[in-house]
Protein backbone atom coordinates (compact mmCIF):
# COMPACT_ATOMS: atom_id res chain seq x y z
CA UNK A 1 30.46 15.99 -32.11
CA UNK A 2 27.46 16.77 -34.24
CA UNK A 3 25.76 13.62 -33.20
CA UNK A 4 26.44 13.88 -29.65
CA UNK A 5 24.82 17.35 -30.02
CA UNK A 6 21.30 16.77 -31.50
CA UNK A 7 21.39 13.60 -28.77
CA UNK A 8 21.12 15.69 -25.78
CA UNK A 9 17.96 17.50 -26.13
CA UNK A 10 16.21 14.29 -27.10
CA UNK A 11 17.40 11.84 -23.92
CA UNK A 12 15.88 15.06 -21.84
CA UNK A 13 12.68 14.89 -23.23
CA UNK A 14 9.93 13.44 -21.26
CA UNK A 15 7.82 10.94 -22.65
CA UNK A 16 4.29 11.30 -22.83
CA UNK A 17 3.37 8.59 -20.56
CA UNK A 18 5.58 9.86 -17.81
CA UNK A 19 4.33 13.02 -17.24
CA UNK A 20 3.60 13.81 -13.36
CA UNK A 21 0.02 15.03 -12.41
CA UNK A 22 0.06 18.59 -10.64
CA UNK A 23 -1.85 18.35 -7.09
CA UNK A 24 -4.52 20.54 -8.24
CA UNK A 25 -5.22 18.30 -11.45
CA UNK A 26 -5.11 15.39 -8.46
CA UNK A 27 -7.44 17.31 -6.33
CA UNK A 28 -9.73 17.81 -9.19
CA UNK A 29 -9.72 13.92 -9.97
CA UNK A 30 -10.34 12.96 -6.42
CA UNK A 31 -13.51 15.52 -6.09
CA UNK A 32 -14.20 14.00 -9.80
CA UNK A 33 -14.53 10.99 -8.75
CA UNK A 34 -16.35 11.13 -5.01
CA UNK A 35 -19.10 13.45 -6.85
CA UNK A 36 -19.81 10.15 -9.29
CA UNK A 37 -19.31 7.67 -6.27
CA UNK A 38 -22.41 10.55 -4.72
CA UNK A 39 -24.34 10.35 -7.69
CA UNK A 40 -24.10 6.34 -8.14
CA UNK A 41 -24.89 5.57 -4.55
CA UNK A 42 -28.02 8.07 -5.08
CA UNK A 43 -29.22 5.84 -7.83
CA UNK A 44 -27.99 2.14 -6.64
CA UNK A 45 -29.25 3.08 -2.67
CA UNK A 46 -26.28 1.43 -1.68
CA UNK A 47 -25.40 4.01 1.59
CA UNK A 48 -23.11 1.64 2.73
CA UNK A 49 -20.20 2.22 0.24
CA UNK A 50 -19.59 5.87 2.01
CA UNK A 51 -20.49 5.22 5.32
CA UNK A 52 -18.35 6.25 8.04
CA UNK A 53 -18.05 2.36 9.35
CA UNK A 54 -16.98 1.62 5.36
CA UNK A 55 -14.23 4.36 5.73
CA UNK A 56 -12.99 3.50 8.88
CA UNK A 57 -12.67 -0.07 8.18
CA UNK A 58 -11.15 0.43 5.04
CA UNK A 59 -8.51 2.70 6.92
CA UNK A 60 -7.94 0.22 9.36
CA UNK A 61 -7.15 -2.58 6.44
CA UNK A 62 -5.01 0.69 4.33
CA UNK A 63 -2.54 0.45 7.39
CA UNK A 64 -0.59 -2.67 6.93
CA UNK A 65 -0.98 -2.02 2.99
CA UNK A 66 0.77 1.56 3.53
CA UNK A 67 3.48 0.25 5.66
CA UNK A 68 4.06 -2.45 3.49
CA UNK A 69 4.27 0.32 0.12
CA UNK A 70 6.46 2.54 2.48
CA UNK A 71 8.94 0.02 3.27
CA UNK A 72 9.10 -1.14 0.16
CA UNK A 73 9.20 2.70 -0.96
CA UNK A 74 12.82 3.02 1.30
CA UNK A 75 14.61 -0.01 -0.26
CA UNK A 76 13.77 0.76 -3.68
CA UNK A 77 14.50 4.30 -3.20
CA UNK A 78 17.97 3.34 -2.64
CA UNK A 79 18.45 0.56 -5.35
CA UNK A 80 17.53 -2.75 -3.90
CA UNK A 81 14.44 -4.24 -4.54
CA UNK A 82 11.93 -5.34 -1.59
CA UNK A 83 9.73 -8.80 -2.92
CA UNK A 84 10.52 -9.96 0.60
CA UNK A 85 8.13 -7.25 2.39
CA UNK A 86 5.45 -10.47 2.52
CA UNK A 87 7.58 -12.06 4.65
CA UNK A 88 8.60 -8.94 6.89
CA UNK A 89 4.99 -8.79 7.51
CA UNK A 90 4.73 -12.14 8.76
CA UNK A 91 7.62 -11.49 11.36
CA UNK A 92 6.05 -8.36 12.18
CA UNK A 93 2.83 -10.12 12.95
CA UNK A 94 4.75 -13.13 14.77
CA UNK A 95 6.75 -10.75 17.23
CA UNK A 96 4.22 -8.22 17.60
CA UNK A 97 1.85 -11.10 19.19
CA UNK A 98 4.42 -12.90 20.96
CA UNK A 99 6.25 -9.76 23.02
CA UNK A 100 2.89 -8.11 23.34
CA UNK A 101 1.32 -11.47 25.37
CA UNK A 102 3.97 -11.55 27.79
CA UNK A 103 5.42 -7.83 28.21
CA UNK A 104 1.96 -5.71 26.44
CA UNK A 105 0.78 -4.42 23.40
CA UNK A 106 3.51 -1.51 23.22
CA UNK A 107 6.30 -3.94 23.48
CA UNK A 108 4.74 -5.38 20.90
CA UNK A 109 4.80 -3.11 18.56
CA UNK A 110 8.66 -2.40 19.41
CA UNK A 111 9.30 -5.93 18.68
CA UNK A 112 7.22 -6.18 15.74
CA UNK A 113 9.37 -3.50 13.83
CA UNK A 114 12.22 -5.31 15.31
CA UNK A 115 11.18 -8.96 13.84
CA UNK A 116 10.63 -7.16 10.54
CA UNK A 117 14.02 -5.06 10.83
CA UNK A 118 15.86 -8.54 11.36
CA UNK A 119 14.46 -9.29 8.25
CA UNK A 120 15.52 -6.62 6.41
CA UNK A 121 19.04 -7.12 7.56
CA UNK A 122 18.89 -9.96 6.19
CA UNK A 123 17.83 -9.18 2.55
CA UNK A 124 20.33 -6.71 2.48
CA UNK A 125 23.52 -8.72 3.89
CA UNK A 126 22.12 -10.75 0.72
CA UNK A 127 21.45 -8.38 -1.98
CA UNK A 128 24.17 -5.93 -1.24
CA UNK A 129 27.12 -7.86 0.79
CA UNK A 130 27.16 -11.07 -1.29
CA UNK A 131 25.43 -9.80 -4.33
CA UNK A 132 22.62 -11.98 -4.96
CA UNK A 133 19.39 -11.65 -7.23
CA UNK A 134 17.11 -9.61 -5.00
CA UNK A 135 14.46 -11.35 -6.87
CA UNK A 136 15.41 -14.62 -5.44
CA UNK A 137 16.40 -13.07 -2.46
CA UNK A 138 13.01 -11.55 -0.97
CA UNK A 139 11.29 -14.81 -2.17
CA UNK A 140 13.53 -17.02 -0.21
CA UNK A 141 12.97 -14.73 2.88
CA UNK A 142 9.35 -15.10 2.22
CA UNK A 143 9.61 -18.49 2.71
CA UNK A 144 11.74 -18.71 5.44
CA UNK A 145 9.65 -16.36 7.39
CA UNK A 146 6.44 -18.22 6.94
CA UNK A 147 8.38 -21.77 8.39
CA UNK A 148 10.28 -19.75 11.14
CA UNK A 149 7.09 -18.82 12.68
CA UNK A 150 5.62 -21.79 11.98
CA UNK A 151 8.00 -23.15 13.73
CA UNK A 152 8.48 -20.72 16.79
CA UNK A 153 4.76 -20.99 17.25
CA UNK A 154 4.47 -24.26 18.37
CA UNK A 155 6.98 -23.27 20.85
CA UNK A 156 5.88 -20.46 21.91
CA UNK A 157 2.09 -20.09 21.98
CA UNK A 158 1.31 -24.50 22.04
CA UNK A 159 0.21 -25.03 25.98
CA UNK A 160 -0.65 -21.06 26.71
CA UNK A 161 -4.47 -20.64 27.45
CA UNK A 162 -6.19 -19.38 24.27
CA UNK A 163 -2.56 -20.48 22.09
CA UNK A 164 -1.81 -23.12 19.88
CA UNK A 165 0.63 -24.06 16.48
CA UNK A 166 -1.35 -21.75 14.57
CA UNK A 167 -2.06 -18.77 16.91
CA UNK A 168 -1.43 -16.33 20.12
CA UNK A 169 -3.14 -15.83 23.05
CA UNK A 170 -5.13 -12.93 23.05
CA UNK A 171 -2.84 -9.87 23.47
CA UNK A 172 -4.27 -6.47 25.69
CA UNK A 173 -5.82 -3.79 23.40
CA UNK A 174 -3.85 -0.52 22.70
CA UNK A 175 -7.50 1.19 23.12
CA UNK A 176 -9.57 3.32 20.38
CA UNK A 177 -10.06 6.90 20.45
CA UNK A 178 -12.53 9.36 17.75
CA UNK A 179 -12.47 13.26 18.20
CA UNK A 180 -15.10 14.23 20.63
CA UNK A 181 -18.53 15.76 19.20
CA UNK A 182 -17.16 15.85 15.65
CA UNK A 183 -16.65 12.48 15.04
CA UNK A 184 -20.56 12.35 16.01
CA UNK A 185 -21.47 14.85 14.48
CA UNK A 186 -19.82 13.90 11.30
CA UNK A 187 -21.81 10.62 11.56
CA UNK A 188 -25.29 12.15 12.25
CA UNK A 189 -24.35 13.76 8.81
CA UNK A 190 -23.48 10.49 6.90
CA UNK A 191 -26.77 9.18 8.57
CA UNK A 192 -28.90 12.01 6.62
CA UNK A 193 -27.81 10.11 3.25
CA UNK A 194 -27.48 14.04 1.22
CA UNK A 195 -25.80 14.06 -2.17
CA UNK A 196 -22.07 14.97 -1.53
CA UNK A 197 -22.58 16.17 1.85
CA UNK A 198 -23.05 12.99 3.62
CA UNK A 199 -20.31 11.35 0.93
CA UNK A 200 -17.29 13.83 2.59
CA UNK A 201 -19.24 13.49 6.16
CA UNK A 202 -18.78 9.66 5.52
CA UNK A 203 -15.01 10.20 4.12
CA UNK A 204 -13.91 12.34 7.21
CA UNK A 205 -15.94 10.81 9.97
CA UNK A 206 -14.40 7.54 8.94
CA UNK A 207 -10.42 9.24 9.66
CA UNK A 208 -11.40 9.97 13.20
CA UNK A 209 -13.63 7.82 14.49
CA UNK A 210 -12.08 4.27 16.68
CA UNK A 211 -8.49 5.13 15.64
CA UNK A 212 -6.05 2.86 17.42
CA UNK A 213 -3.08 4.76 18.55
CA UNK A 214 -0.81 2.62 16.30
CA UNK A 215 -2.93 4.48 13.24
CA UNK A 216 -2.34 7.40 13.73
CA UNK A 217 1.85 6.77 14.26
CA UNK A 218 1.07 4.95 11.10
CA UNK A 219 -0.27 7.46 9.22
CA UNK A 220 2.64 9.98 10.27
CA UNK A 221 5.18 7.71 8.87
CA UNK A 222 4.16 8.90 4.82
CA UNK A 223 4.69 12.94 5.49
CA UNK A 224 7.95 12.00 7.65
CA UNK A 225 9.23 9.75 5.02
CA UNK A 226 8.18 12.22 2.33
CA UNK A 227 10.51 15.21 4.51
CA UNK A 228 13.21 12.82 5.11
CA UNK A 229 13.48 11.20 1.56
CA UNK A 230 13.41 14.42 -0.48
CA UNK A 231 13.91 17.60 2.24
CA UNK A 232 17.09 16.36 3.74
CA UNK A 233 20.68 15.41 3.35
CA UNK A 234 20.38 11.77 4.04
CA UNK A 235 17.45 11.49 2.09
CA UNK A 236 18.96 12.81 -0.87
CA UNK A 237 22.38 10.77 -0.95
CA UNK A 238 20.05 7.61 0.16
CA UNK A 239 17.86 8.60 -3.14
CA UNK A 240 21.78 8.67 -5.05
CA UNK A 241 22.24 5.17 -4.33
CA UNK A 242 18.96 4.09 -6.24
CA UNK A 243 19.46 6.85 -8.83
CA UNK A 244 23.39 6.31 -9.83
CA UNK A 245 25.10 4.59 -7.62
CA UNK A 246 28.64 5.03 -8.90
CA UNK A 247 27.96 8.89 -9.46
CA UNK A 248 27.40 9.09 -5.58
CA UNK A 249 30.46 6.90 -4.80
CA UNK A 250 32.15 9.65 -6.70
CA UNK A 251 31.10 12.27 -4.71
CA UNK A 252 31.75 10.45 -1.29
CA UNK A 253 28.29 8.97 -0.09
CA UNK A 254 29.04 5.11 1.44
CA UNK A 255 26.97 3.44 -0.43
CA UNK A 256 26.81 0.42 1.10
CA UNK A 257 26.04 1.96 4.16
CA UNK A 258 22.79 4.19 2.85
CA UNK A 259 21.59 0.69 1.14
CA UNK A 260 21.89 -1.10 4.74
CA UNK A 261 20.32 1.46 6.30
CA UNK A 262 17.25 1.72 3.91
CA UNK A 263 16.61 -1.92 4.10
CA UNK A 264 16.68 -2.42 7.37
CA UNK A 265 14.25 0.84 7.66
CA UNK A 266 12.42 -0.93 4.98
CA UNK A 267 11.81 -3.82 7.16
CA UNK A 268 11.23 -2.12 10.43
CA UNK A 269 8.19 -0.38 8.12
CA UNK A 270 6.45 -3.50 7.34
CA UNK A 271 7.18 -5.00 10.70
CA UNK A 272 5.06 -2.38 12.03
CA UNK A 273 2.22 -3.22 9.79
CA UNK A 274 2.93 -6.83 11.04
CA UNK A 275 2.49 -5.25 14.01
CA UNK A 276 -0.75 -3.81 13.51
CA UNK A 277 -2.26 -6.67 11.80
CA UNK A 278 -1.60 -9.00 15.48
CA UNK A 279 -2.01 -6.31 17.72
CA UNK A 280 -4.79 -3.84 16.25
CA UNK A 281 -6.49 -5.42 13.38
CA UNK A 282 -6.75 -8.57 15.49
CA UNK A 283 -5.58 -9.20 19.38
CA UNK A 284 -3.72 -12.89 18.43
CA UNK A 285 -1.18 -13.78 16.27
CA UNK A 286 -2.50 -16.23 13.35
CA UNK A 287 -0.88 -17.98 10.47
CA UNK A 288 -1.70 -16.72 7.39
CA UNK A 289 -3.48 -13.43 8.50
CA UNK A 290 -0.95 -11.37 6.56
CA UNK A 291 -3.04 -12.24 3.40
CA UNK A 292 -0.49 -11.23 0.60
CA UNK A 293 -0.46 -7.85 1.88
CA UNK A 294 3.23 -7.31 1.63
CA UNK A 295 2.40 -8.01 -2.73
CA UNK A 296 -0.51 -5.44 -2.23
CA UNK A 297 1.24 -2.99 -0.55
CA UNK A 298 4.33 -3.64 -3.35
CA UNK A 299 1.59 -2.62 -5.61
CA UNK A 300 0.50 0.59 -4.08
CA UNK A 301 3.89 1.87 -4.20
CA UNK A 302 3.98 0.90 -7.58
CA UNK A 303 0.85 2.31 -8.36
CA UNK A 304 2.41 5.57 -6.75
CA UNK A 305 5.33 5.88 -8.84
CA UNK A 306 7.32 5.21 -5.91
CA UNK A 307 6.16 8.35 -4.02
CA UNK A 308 4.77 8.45 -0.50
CA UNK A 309 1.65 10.27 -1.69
CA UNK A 310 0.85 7.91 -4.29
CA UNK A 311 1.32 5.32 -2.40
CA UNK A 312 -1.04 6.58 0.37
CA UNK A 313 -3.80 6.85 -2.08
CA UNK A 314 -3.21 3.41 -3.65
CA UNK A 315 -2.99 1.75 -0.35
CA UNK A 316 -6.12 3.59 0.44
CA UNK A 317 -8.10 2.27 -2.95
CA UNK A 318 -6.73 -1.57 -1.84
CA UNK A 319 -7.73 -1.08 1.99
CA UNK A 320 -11.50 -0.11 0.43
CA UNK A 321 -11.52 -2.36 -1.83
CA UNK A 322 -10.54 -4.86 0.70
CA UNK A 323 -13.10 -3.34 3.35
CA UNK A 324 -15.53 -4.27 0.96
CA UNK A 325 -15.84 -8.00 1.95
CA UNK A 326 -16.71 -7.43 5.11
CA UNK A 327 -19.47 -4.79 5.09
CA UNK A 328 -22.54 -5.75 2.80
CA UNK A 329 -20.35 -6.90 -0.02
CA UNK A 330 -22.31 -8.25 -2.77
CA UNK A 331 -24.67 -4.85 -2.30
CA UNK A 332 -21.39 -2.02 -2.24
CA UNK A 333 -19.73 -4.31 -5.33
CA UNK A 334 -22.74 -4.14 -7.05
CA UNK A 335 -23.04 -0.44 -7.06
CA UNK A 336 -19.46 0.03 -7.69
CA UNK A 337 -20.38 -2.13 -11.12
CA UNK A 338 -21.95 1.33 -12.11
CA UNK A 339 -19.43 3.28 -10.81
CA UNK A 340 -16.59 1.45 -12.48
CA UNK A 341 -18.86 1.42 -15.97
CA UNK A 342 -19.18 5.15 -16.17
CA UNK A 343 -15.46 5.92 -15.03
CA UNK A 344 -14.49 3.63 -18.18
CA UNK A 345 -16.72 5.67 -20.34
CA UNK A 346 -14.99 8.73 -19.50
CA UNK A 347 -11.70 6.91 -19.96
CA UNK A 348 -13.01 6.28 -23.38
CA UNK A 349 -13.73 9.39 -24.44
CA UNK A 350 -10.74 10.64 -23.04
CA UNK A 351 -8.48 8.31 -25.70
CA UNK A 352 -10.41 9.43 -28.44
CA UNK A 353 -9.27 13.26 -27.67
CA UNK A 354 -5.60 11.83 -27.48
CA UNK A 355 -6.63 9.92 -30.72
CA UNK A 356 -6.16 6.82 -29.29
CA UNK A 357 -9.01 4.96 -31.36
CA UNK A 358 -7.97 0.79 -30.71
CA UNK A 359 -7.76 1.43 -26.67
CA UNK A 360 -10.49 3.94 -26.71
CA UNK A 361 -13.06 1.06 -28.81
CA UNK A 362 -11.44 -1.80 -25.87
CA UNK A 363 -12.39 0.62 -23.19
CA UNK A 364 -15.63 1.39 -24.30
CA UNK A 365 -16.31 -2.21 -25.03
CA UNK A 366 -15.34 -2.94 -21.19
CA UNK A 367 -17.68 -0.23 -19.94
CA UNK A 368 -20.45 -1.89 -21.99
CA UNK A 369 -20.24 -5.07 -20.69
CA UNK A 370 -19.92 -3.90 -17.27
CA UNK A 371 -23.35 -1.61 -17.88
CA UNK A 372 -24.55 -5.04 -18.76
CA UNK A 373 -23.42 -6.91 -15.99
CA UNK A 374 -24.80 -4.08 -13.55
CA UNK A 375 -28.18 -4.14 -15.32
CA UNK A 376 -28.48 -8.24 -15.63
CA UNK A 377 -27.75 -8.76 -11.96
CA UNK A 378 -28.59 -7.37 -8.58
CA UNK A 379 -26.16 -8.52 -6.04
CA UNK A 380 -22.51 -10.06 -7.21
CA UNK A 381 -21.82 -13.62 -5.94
CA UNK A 382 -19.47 -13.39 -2.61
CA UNK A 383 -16.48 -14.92 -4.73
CA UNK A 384 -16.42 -12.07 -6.79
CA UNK A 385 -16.35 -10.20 -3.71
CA UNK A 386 -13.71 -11.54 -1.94
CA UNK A 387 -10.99 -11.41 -5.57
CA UNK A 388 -12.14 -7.89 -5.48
CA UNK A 389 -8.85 -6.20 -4.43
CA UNK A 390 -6.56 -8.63 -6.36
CA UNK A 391 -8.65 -7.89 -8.97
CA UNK A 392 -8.02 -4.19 -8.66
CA UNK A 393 -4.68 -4.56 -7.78
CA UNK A 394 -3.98 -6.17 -11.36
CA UNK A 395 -6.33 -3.30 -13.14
CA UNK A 396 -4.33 -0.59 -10.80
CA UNK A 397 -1.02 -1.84 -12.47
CA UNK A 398 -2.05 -2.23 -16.06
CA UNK A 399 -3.74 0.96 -15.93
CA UNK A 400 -0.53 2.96 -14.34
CA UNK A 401 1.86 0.72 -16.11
CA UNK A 402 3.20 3.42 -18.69
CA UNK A 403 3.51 6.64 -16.07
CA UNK A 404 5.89 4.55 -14.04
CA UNK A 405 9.08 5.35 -13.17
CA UNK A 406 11.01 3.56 -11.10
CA UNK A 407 14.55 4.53 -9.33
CA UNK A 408 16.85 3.89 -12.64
CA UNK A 409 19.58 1.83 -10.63
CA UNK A 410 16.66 -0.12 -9.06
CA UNK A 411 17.83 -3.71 -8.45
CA UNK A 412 20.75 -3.39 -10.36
CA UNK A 413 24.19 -5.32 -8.73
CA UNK A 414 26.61 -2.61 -7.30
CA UNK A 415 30.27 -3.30 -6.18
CA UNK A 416 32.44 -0.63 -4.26
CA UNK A 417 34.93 0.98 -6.79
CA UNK A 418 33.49 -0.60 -10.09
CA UNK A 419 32.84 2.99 -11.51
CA UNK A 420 37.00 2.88 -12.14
């Protein structure tokens, strides 16, 4: 009795590495960080790593990322893990170019998140129906979806002007739009190259200037999934079935059916970014262009402790990072070099406070070879460019590793009744 007593308070403690950062202590980190990126591109001359064509093109590559994270965000939310998003994507990309050459670009999209939901049906009549690893599971469907559209292709798109085995005809644009006079204005601004100023004139002008419809529905889908996950009914019995499954059994939620249902939403989500990638990102459909973003957007969601904002701002760091590649690369990594360097420093000193001495002498050692690296060179070779976001996706996740936490029934095999 005793024992079960002086338990209690100790399994509700919070660990240290767990603890959730307010949104002011966010906000502060954020405006931390873009007065440094300021001061760096100040001392580098590298203007291009705020610009507003840097932001908008990193936006455009953060879409298929987010959708990705979000879908990936649903399934886990209600216990079954998502490794197939990758090959969601690829359906996504495969039905989004085929419907939109022969119907348009908005039928497109419909079938996109169709293709994708099919494949989400599909992981879950596996994972929850017939039980299987979902490990195992999402890498099969991986796999099958790259051969099924290998296959379809050839059908489909082999004798069509502009088509062969390996890619669409070019599909009709769904058109670009930026807010009248202020997305000018905001560029004028950026132009001027002023500390700060021009850095947030960069930042915003980028967010509404050549948005494709698509991007915008897109960008809608993280505040609805936010108010759907945690401000309503459904959301909160679908968010039961990840937590403790049994427990919401108990109380009468189907939880077969809320598992089904997040899946398939799951895959609808990344079909859309499919969707995006063939239709906005690019007019054809072309093997390979999903680029391992399903694993990089599985990553941002990771990287946001499974919450749409999080997520956002991870797929946003990985769509920048990505971005970088194709604007001045070697230039913008370069500077970033500097940018990275001092951010470890602080990182160091901020160990020592928490008396962290062994990380705190690794992170400072880190910082001083990248000061080293930044000083020795002036433009990084265009392989280091291109591993750039893998690279960051890895740092992301070892960084974050010990906040994390994930839905506790997350992956774990669930039969109807086994509570009795």
């Amino acid at each position: 009795m005793s024992t079960a007593t002086v338990a209690k308070p100790s399994a509700k403690q919070p660990s240290p590495g767990r603890r959730r950062v307010s949104l002011p202590v966010l906000l502060l980190i954020i405006a931390g960080v873009l007065v440094l990126t300021s001061v760096v591109r100040l001392i580098t001359g590298a203007d291009g790593i705020t610009s507003t064509g840097q932001m908008s093109t990193a936006l455009k590559l953060a879409v298929p990322i987010g959708l990705a994270g979000l879908g990936g965000l649903w399934a886990e939310r209600a216990g079954v893990v998502n490794i197939g998003l990758e090959g969601m994507l690829i359906l996504g990309t495969w039905f989004g170019a085929w419907a939109g050459f022969q119907w348009g670009p908005w039928v497109g999209v419909l079938f996109g998140i169709l293709g994708g939901a099919l494949g989400g049906l599909l992981h879950a009549i596996v994972t929850i129906t017939f039980n299987v690893n979902h490990i195992v599971s999402g890498v099969a469907l991986n796999i099958l979806a790259l051969g099924a559209t290998r296959y379809l292709a050839t059908f489909a798109f082999e004798g069509e002007e502009g088509g062969t085995s390996k890619q669409s005809p070019p599909v009709e644009s769904l058109g670009n739009f930026s807010v009248p006079g202020l997305s000018d204005g905001l560029r004028d601004l950026n132009d001027k190259h002023w500390f700060l100023v021009s850095d947030l004139a960069g930042l915003i002008g980028g967010l509404i200037t050549d948005l494709s419809p698509l991007t915008v529905i897109a960008v809608a889908m993280v505040p609805l999934s936010w108010w759907v996950l945690w401000r309503t009914s459904f959301g909160l019995r679908l968010r039961s079935c990840g937590e403790n499954p049994i427990a919401a059994e108990s109380l009468g939620v189907n939880v077969y059916k809320y598992k089904y249902l997040a899946v398939v939403i799951s895959g609808g989500l990344a079909g859309l970014g499919g969707a995006f990638l063939s239709l906005v990102a690019s007019n054809i459909y072309l093997e390979g262009q999903t680029g391992g973003r399903g694993y990089i957007g599985l990553a941002a969601m990771i990287f946001g402790n499974w919450m749409p904002g999080g997520l956002a701002l991870g797929a946003g760091l990985f769509g920048y990072t990505d971005s970088l590649k194709l604007r001045g690369g070697g230039t913008n990594v370069h500077a970033l070099l500097l940018l990275l360097a001092i951010l470890l420093v602080i990182g160091a000193i901020y160990l020592v406070w928490r008396k962290r001495h062994i990380p705190a002498a690794i992170t400072a050692a880190v910082s001083a070879l990248m000061f080293v690296w930044y000083g020795l060179t002036d433009e990084v070779p265009n392989q280091v460019v291109t591993a750039t976001p893998y690279v960051v996706t890895l740092l992301v996740l070892s960084l974050s590793a010990q906040r994390l936490r994930m839905p506790k029934a997350d992956g774990m095999p669930y039969r109807k009744g086994q509570g009795k």
